[in-house]
PDB file of N, CA and C in Angstrom:
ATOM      1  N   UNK A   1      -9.371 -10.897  14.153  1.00  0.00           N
ATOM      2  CA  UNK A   1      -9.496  -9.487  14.464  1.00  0.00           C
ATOM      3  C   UNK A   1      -8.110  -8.842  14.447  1.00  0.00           C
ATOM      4  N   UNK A   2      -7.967  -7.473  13.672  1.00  0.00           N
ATOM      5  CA  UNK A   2      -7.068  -7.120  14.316  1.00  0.00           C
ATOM      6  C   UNK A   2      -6.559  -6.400  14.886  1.00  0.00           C
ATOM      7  N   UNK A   3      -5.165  -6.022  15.266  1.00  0.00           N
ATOM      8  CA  UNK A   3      -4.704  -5.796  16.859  1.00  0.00           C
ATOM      9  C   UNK A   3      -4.945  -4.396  16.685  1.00  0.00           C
ATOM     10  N   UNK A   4      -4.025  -4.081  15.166  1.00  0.00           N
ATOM     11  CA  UNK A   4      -4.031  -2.591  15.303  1.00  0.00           C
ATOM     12  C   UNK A   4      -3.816  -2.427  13.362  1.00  0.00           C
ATOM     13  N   UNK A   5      -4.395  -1.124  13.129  1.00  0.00           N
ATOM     14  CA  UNK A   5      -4.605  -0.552  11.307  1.00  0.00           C
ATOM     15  C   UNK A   5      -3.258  -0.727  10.633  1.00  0.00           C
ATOM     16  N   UNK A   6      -3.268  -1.051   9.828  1.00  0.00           N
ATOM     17  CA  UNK A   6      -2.411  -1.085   8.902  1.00  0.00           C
ATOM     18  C   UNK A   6      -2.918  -0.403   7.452  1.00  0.00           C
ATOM     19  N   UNK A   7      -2.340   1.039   7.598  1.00  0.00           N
ATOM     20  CA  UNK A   7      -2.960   1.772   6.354  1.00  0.00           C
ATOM     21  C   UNK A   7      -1.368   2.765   5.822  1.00  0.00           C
ATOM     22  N   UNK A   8      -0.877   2.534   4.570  1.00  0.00           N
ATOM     23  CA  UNK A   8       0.256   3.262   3.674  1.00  0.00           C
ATOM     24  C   UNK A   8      -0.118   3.821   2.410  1.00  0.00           C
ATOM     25  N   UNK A   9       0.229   5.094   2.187  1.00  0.00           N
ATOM     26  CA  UNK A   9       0.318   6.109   1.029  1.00  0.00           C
ATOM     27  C   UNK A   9       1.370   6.536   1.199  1.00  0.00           C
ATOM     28  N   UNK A  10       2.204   6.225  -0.220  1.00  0.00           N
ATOM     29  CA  UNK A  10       3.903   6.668  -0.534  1.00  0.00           C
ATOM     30  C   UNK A  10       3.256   7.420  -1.998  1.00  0.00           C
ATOM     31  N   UNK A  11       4.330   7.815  -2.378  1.00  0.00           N
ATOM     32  CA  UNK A  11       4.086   8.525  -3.946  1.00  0.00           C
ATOM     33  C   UNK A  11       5.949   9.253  -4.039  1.00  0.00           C
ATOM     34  N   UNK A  12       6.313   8.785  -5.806  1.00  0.00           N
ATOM     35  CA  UNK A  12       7.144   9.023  -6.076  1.00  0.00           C
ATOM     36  C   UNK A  12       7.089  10.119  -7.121  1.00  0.00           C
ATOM     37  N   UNK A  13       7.573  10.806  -7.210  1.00  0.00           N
ATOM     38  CA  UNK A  13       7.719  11.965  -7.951  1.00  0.00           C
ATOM     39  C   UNK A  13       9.299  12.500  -8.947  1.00  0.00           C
ATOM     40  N   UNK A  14       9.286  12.227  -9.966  1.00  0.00           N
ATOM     41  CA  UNK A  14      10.552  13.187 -10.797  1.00  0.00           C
ATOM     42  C   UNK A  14       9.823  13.474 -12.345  1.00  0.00           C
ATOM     43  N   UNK A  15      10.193  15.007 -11.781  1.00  0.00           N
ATOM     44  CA  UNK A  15       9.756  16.181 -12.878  1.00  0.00           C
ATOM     45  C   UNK A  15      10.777  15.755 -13.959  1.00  0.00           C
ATOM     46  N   UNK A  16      11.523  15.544 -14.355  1.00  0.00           N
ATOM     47  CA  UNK A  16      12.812  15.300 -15.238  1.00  0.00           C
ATOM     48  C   UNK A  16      12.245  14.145 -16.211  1.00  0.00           C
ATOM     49  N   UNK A  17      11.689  13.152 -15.329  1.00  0.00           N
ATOM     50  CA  UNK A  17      11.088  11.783 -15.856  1.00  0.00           C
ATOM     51  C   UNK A  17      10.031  11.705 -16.170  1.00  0.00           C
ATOM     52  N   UNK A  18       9.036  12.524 -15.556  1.00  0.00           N
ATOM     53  CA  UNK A  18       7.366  12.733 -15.873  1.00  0.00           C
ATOM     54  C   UNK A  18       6.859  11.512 -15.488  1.00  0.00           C
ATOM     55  N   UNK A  19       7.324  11.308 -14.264  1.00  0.00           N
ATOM     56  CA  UNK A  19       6.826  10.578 -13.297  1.00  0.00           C
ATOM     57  C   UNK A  19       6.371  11.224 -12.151  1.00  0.00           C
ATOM     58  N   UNK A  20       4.746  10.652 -11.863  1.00  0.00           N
ATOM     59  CA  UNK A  20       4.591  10.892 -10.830  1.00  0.00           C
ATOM     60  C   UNK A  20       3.396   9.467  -9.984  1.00  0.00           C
ATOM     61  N   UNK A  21       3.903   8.931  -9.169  1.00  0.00           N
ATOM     62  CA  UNK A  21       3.315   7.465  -9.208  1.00  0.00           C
ATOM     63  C   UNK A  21       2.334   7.362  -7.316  1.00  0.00           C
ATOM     64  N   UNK A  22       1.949   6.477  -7.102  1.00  0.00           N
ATOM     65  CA  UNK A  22       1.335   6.029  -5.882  1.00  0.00           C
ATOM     66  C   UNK A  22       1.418   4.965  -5.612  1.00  0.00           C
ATOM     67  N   UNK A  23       1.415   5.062  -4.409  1.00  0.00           N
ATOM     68  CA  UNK A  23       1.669   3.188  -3.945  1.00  0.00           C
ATOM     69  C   UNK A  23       0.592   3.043  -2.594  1.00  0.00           C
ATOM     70  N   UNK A  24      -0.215   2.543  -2.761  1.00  0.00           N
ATOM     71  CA  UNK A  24      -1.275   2.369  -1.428  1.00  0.00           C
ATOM     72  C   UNK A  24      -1.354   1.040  -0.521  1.00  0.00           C
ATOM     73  N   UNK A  25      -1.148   0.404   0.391  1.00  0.00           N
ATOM     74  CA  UNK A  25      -1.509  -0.792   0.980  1.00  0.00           C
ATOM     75  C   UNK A  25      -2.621  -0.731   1.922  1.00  0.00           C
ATOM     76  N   UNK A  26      -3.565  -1.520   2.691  1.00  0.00           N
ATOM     77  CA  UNK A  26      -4.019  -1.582   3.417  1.00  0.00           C
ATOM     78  C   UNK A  26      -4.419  -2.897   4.310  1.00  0.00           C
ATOM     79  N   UNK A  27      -4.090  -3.194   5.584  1.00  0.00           N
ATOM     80  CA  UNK A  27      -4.210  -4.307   5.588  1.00  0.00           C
ATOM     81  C   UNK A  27      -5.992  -4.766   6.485  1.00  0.00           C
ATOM     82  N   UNK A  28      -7.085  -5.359   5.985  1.00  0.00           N
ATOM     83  CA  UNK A  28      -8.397  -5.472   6.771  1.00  0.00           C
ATOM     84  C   UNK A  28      -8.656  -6.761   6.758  1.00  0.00           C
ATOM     85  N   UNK A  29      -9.506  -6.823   7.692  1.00  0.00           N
ATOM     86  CA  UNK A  29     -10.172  -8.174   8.076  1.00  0.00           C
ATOM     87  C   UNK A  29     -11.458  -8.124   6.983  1.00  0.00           C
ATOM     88  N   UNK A  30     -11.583  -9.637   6.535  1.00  0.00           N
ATOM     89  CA  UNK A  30     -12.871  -9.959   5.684  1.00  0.00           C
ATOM     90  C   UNK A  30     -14.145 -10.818   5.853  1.00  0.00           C
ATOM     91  N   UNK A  31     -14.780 -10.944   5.438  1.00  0.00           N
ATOM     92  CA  UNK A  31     -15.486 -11.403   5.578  1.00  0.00           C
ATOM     93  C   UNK A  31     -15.776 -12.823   6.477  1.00  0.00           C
ATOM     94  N   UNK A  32     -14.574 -13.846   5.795  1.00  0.00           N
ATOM     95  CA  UNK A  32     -14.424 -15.420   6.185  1.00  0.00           C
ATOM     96  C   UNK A  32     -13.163 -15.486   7.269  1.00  0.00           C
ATOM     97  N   UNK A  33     -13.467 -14.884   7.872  1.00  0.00           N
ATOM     98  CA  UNK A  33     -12.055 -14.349   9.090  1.00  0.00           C
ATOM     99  C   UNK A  33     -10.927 -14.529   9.058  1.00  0.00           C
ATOM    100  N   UNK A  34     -10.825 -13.896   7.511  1.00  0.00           N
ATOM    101  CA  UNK A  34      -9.327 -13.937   6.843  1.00  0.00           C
ATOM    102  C   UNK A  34      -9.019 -12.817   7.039  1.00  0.00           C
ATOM    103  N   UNK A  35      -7.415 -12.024   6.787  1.00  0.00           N
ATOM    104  CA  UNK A  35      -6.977 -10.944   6.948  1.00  0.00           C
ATOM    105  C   UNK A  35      -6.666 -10.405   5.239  1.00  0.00           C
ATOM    106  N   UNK A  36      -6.987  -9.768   4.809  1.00  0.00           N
ATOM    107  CA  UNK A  36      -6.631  -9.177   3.464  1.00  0.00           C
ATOM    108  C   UNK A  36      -5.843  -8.157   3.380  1.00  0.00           C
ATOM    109  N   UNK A  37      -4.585  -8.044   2.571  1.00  0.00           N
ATOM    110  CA  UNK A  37      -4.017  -6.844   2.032  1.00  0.00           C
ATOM    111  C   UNK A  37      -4.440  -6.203   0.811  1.00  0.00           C
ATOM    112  N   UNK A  38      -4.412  -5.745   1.277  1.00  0.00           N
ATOM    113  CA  UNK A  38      -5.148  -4.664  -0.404  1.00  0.00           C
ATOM    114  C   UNK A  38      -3.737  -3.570  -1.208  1.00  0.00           C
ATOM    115  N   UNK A  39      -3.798  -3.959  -2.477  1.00  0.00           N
ATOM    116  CA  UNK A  39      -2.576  -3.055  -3.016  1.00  0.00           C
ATOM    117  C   UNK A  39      -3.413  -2.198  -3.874  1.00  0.00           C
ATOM    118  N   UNK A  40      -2.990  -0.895  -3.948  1.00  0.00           N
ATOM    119  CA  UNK A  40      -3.268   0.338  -4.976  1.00  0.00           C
ATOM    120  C   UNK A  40      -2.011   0.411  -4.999  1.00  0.00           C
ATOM    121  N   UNK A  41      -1.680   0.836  -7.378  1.00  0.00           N
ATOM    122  CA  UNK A  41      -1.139   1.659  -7.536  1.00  0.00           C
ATOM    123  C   UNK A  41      -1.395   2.263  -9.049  1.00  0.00           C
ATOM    124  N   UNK A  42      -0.565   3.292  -9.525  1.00  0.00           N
ATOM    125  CA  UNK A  42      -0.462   3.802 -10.107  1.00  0.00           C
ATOM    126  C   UNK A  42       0.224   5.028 -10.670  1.00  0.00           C
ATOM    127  N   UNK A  43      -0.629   5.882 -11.909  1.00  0.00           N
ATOM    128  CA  UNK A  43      -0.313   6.971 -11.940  1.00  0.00           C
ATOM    129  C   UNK A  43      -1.161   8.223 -10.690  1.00  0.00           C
ATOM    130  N   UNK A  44      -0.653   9.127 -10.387  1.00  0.00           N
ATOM    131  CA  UNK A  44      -1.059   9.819  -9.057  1.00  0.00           C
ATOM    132  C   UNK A  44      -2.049  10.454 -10.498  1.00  0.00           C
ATOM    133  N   UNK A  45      -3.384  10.574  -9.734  1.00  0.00           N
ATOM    134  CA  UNK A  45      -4.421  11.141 -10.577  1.00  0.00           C
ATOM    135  C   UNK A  45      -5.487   9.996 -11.363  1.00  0.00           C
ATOM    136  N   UNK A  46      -4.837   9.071 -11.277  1.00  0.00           N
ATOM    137  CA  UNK A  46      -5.482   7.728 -12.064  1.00  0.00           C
ATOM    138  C   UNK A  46      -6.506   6.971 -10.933  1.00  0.00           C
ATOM    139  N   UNK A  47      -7.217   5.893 -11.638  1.00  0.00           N
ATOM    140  CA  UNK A  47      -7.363   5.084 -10.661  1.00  0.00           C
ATOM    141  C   UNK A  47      -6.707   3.965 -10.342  1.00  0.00           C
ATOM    142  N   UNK A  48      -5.612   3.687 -11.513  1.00  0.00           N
ATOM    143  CA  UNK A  48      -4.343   2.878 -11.044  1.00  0.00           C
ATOM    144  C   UNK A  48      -5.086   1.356 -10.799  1.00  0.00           C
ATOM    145  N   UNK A  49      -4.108   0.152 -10.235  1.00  0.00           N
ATOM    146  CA  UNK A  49      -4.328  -0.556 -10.358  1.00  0.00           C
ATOM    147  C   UNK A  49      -4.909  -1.770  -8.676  1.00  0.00           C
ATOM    148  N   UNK A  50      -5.228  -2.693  -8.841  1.00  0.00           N
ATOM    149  CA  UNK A  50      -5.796  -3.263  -7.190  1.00  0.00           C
ATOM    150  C   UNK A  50      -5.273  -4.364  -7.176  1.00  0.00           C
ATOM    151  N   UNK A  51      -4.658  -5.450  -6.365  1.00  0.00           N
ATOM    152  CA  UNK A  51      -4.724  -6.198  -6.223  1.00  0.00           C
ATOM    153  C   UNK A  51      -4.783  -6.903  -4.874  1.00  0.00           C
ATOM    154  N   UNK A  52      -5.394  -7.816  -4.218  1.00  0.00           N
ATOM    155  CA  UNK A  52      -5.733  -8.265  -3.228  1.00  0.00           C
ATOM    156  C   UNK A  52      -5.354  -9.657  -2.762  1.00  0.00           C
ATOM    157  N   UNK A  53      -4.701  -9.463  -1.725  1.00  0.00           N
ATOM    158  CA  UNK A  53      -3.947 -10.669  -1.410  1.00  0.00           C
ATOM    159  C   UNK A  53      -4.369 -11.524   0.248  1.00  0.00           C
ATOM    160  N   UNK A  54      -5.126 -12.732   0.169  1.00  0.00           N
ATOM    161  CA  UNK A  54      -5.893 -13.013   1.381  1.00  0.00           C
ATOM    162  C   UNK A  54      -4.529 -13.957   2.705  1.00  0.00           C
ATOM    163  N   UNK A  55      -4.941 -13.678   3.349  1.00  0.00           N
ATOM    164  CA  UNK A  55      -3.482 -14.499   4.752  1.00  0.00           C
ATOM    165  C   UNK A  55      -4.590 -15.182   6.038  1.00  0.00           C
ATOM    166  N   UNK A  56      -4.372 -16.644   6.131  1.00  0.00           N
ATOM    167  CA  UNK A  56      -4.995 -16.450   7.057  1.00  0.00           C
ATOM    168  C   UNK A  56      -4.210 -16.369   8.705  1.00  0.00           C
ATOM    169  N   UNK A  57      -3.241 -16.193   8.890  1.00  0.00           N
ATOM    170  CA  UNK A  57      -2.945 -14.866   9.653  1.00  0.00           C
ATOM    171  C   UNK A  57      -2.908 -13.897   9.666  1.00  0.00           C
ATOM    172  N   UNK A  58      -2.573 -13.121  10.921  1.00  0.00           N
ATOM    173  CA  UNK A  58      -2.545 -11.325  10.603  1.00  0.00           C
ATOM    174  C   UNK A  58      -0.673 -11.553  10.445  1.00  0.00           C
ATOM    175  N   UNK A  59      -0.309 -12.180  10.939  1.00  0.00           N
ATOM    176  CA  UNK A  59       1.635 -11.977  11.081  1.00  0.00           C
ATOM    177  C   UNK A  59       1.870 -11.963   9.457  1.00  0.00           C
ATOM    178  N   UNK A  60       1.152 -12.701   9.220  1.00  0.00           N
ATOM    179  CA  UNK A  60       1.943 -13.089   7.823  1.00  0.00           C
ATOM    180  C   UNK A  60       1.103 -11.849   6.616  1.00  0.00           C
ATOM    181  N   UNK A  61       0.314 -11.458   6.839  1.00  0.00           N
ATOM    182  CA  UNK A  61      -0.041  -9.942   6.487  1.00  0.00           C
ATOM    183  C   UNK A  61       0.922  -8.747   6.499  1.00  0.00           C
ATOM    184  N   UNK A  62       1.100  -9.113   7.974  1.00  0.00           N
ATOM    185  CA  UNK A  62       1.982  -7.752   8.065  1.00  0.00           C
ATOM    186  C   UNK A  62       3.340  -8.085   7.506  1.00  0.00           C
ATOM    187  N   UNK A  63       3.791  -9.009   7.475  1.00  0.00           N
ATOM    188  CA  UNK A  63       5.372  -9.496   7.420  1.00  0.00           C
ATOM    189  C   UNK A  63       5.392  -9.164   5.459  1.00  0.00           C
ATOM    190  N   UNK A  64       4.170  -9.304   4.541  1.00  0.00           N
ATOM    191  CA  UNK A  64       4.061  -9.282   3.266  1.00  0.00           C
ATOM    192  C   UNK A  64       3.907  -7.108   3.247  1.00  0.00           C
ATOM    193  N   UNK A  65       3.161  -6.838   4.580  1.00  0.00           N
ATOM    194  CA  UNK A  65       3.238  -5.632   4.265  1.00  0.00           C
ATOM    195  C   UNK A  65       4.666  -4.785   4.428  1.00  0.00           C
ATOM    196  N   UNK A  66       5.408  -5.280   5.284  1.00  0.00           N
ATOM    197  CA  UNK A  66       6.100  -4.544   5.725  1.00  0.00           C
ATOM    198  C   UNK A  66       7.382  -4.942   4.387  1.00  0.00           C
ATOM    199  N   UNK A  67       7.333  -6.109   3.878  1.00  0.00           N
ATOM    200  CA  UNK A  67       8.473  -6.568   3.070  1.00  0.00           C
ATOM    201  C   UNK A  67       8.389  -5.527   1.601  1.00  0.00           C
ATOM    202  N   UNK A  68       7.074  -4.858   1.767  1.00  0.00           N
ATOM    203  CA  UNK A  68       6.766  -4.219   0.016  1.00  0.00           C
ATOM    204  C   UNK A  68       6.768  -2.696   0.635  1.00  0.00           C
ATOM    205  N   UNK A  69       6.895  -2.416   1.555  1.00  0.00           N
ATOM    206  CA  UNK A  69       6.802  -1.217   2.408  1.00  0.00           C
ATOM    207  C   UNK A  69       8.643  -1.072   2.408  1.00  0.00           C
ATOM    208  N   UNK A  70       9.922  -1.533   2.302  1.00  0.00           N
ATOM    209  CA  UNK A  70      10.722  -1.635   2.687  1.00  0.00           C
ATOM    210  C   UNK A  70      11.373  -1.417   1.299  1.00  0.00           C
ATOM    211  N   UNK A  71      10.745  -2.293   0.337  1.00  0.00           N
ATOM    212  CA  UNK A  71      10.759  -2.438  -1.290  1.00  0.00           C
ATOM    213  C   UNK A  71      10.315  -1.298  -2.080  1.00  0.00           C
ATOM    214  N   UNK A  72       9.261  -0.419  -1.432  1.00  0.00           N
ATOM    215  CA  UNK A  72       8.883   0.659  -2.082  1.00  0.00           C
ATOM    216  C   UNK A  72      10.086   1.910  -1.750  1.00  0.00           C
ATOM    217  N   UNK A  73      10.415   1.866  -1.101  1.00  0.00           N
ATOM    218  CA  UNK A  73      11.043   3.125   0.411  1.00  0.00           C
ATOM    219  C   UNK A  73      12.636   3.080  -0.533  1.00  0.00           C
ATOM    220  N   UNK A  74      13.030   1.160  -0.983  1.00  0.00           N
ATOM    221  CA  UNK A  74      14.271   1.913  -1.631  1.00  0.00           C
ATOM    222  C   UNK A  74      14.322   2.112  -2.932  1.00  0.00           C
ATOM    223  N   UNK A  75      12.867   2.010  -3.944  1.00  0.00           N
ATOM    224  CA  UNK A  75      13.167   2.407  -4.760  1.00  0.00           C
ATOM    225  C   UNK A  75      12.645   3.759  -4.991  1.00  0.00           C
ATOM    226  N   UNK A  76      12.702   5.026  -4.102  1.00  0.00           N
ATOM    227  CA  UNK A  76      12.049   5.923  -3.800  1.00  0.00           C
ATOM    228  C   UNK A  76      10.581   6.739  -3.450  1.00  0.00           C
ATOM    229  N   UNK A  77       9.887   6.055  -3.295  1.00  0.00           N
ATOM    230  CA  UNK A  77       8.856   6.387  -2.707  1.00  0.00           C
ATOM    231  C   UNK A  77       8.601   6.621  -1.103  1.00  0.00           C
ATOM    232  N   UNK A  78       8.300   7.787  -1.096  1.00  0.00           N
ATOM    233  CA  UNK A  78       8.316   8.102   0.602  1.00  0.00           C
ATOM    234  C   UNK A  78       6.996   8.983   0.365  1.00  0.00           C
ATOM    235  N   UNK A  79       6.206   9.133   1.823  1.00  0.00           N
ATOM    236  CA  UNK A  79       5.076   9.160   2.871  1.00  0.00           C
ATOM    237  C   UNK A  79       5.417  10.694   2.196  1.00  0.00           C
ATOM    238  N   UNK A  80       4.040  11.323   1.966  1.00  0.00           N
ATOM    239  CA  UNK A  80       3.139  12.696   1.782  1.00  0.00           C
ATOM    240  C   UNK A  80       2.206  12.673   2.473  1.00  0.00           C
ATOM    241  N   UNK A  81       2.571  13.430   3.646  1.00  0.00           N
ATOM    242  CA  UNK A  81       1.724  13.604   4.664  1.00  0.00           C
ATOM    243  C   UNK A  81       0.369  14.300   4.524  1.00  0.00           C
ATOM    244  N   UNK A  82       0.762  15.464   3.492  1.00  0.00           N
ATOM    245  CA  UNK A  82      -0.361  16.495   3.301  1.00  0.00           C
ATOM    246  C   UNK A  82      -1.147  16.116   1.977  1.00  0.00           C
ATOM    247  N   UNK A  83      -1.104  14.604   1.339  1.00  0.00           N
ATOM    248  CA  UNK A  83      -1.939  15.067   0.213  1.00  0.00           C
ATOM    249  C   UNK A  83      -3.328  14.077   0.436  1.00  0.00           C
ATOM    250  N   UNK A  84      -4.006  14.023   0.178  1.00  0.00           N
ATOM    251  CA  UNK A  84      -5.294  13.792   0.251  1.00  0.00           C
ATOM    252  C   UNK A  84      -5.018  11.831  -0.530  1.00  0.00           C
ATOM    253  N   UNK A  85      -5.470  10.931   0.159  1.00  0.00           N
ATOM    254  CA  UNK A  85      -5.427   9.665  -0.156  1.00  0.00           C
ATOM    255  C   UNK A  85      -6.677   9.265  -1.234  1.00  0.00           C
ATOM    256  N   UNK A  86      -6.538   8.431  -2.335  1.00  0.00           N
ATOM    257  CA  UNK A  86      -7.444   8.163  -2.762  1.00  0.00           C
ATOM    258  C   UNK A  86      -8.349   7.201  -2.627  1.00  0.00           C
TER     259      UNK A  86
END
């Protein structure tokens, strides 16, 4: 079970580059009382891409979330509070 949500939407943006991208994580409990991270990304507007990664801890969930959360942040992607998640 876990303690507490683990839910991220970043999105990078340069008009210059004609980039405009998303980065989604989420971390949930499954079925076989494993903890799953879930990755979205893409182009912003797309349905972009999934991949799913199972832990059977929650530490080691978060420790994979927080390490790609840290990884996204310096290659510019930061939190849009106001846009609608997909």
């Amino acid at each position: 079970m876990l303690i507490q949500p683990y839910q991220l939407y970043v999105e990078r943006t340069d008009e210059a580059h004609n980039m405009a991208r998303f980065y989604a994580m989420t971390i949930e409990p499954n079925l076989f009382g494993e903890v799953s991270l879930t990755r979205r990304w893409g182009r912003i507007g797309a349905q972009g891409q999934t991949k799913v990664q199972h832990f059977a801890r929650e530490q080691d969930a978060v420790a994979a979330f927080l390490y790609l959360l840290r990884q996204k942040r310096s290659r510019g992607y930061r939190v849009t509070p106001s846009v609608t998640q997909h």
